[in-house]
Protein backbone atom coordinates (compact mmCIF):
# COMPACT_ATOMS: atom_id res chain seq x y z
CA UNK A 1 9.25 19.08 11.62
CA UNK A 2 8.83 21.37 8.73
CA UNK A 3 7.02 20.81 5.29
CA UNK A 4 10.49 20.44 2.73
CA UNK A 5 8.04 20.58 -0.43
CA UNK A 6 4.58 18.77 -1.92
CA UNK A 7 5.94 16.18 -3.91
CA UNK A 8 2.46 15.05 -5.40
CA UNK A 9 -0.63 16.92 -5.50
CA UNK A 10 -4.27 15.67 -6.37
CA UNK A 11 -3.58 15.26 -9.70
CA UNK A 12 -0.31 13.44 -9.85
CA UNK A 13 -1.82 10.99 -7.24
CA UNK A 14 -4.47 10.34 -9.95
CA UNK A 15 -2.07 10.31 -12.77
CA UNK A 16 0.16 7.77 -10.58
CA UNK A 17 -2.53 5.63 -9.52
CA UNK A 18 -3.78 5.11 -12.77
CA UNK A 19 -0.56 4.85 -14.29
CA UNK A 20 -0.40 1.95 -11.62
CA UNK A 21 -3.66 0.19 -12.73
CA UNK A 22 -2.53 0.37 -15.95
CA UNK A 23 0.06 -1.84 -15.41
CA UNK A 24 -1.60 -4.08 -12.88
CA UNK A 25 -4.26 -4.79 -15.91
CA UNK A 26 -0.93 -5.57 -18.32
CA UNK A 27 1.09 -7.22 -16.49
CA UNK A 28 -1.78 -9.70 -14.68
CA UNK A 29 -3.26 -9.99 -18.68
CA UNK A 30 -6.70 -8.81 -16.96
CA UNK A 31 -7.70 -9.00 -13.48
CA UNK A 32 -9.33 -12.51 -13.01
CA UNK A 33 -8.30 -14.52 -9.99
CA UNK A 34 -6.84 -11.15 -8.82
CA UNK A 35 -7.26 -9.14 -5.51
CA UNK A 36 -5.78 -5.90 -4.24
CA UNK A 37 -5.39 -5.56 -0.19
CA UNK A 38 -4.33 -2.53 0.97
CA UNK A 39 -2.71 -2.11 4.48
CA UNK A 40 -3.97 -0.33 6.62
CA UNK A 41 -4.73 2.70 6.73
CA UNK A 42 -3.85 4.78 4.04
CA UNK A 43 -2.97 1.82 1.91
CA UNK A 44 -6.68 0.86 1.73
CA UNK A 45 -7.96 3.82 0.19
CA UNK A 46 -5.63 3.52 -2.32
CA UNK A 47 -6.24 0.14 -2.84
CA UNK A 48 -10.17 1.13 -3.02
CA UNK A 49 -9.16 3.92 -5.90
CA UNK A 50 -7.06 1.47 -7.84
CA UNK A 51 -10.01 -0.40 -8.09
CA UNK A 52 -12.21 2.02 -9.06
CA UNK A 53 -9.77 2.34 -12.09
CA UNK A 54 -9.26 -0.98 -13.34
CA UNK A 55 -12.92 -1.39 -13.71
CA UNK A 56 -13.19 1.67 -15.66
CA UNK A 57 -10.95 0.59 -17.78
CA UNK A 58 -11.01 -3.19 -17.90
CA UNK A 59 -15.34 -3.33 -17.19
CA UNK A 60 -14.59 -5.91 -14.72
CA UNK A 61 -14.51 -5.44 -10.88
CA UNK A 62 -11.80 -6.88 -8.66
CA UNK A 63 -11.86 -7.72 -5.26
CA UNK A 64 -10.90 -5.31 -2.18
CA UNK A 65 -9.91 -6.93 1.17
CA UNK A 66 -7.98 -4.70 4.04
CA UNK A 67 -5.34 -6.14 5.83
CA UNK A 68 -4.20 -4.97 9.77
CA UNK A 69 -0.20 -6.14 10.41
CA UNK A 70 -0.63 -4.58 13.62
CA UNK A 71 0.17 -7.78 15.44
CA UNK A 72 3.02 -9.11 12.92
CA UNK A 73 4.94 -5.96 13.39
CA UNK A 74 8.48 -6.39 14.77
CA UNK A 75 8.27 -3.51 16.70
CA UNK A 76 5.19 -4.22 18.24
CA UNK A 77 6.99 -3.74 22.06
CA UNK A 78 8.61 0.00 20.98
CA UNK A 79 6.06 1.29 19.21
CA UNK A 80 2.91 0.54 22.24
CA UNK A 81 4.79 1.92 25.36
CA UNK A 82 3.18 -0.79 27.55
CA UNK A 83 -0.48 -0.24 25.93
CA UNK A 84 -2.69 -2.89 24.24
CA UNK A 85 -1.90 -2.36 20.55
CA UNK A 86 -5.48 -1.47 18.67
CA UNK A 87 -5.91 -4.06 16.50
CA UNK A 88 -8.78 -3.33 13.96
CA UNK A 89 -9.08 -6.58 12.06
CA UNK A 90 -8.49 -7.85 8.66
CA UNK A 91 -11.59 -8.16 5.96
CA UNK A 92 -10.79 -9.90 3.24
CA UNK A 93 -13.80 -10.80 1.13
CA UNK A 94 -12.29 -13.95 -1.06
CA UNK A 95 -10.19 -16.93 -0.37
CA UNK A 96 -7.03 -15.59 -1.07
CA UNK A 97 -5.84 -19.09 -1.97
CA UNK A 98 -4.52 -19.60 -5.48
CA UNK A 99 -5.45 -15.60 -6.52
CA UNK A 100 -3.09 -13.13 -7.68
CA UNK A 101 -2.38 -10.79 -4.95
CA UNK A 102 -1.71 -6.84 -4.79
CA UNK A 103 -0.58 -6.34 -1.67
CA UNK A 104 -1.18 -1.75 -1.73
CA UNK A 105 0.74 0.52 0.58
CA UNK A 106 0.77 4.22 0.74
CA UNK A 107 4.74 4.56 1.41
CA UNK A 108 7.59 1.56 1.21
CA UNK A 109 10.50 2.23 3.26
CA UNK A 110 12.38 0.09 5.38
CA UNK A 111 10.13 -3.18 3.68
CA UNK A 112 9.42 -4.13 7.22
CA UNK A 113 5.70 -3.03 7.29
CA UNK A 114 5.22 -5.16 3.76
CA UNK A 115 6.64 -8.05 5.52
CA UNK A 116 4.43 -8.38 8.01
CA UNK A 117 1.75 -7.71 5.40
CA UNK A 118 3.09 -10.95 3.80
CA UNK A 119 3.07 -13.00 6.85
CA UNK A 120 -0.30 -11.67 7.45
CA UNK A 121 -1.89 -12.47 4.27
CA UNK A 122 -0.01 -15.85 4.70
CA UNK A 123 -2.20 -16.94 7.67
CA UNK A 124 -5.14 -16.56 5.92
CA UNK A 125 -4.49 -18.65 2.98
CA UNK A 126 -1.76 -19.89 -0.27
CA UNK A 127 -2.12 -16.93 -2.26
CA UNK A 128 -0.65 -18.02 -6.12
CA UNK A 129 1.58 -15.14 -6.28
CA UNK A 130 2.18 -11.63 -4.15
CA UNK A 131 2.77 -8.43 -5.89
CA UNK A 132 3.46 -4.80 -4.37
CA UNK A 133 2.00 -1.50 -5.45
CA UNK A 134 3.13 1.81 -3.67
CA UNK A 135 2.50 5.01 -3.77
CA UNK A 136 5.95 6.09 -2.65
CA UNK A 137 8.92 4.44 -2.74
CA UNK A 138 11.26 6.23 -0.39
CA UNK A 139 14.78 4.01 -0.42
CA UNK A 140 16.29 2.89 2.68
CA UNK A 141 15.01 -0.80 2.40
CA UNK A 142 16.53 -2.97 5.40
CA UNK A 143 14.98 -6.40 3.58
CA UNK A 144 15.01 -7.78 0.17
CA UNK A 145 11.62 -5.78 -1.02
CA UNK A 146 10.83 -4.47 -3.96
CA UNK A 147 7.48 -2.89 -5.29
CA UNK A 148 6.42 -4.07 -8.54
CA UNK A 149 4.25 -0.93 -8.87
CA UNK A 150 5.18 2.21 -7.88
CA UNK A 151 3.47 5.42 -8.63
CA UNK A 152 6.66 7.67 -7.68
CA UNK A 153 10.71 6.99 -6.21
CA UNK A 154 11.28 9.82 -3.91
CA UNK A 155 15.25 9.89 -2.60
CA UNK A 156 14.90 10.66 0.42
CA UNK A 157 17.61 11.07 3.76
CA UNK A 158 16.83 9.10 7.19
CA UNK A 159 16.23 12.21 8.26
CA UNK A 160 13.53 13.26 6.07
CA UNK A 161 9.60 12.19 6.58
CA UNK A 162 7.45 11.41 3.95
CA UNK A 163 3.42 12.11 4.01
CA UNK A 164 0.63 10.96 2.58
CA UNK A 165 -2.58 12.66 2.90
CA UNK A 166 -5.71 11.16 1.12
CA UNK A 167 -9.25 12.98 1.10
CA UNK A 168 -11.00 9.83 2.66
CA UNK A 169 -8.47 10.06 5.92
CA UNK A 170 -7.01 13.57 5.69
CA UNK A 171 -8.37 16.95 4.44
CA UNK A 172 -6.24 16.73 0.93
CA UNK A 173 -4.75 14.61 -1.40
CA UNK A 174 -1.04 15.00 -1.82
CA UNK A 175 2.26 13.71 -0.46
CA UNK A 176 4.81 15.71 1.41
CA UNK A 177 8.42 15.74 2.83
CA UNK A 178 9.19 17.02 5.66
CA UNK A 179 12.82 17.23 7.72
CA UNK A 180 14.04 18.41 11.27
């Protein structure tokens, strides 16, 4: 595969996430009874800097749990080639039950990775409501999902890749596309 173009760079990543925070604070009216879980991997870390924002500009924290779909995948069998699947572990610090929940992603695609998100965050608890903030929205959706926040729509083909590098993982911060 070869690098198409940067889409986002270090600052636009900031700009979007805050942009998204923003509107997390607005459209929640504050952040009580809320918590973001990102999905692992990437989607944690941006889960971790969305919260860094909202306190800096609500003065409140909120709560960060991480959330591993690993086993709710649907292509669990493909995607192991006859291995044990390495299943990390969820850690959720709060009851999800009756909060407001931000279910964060890096990139939503298919909506198949943010559906087993769902049914994961459903076996821990009755969350009051589910919300979905992306990074990158790509298209292609193969179930009814929508993000509620989303820091940029990139059109992309089926033939395209899209990646997200974040300092805390990768060397950088930015998101790429690549093709064949």
């Amino acid at each position: 595969m070869t690098q198409k173009a940067i889409i986002l760079d270090e600052q636009s990543i900031r700009r979007a996430l805050t942009r998204i925070a923003h509107q997390i604070i607005e459209k929640n009216k504050g952040v009580k009874d809320s918590v973001l879980v990102g999905i692992r991997t990437r989607g944690i870390y941006i889960a971790k800097r969305l919260a860094e924002k909202i306190e800096e500009i609500e003065g409140n924290p909120i709560s960060v749990g991480e959330l591993d779909i690993t086993l709710y995948r649907d292509d669990l069998t493909k995607k192991t080639d006859d291995q044990e699947p390495l299943v990390k572990g969820s850690d959720i610090p709060v009851d999800i039950t009756n909060k407001k929940i931000i279910l964060v992603d890096d990139v939503l695609y298919t909506g198949r990775t943010v559906r087993a998100g769902m049914d994961a965050l459903m076996d821990l608890g009755r969350p009051a409501s589910i919300q979905l903030a992306v990074l990158v929205d790509r298209g292609h959706r193969e179930l009814p999902i929508r993000a509620d926040y989303v820091g940029k729509n990139i059109p992309t083909s089926s033939a395209e890749k899209i990646v997200v590098e974040l300092s805390e993982f990768d060397d950088s911060d930015q998101v790429s596309i690549y093709e064949n």
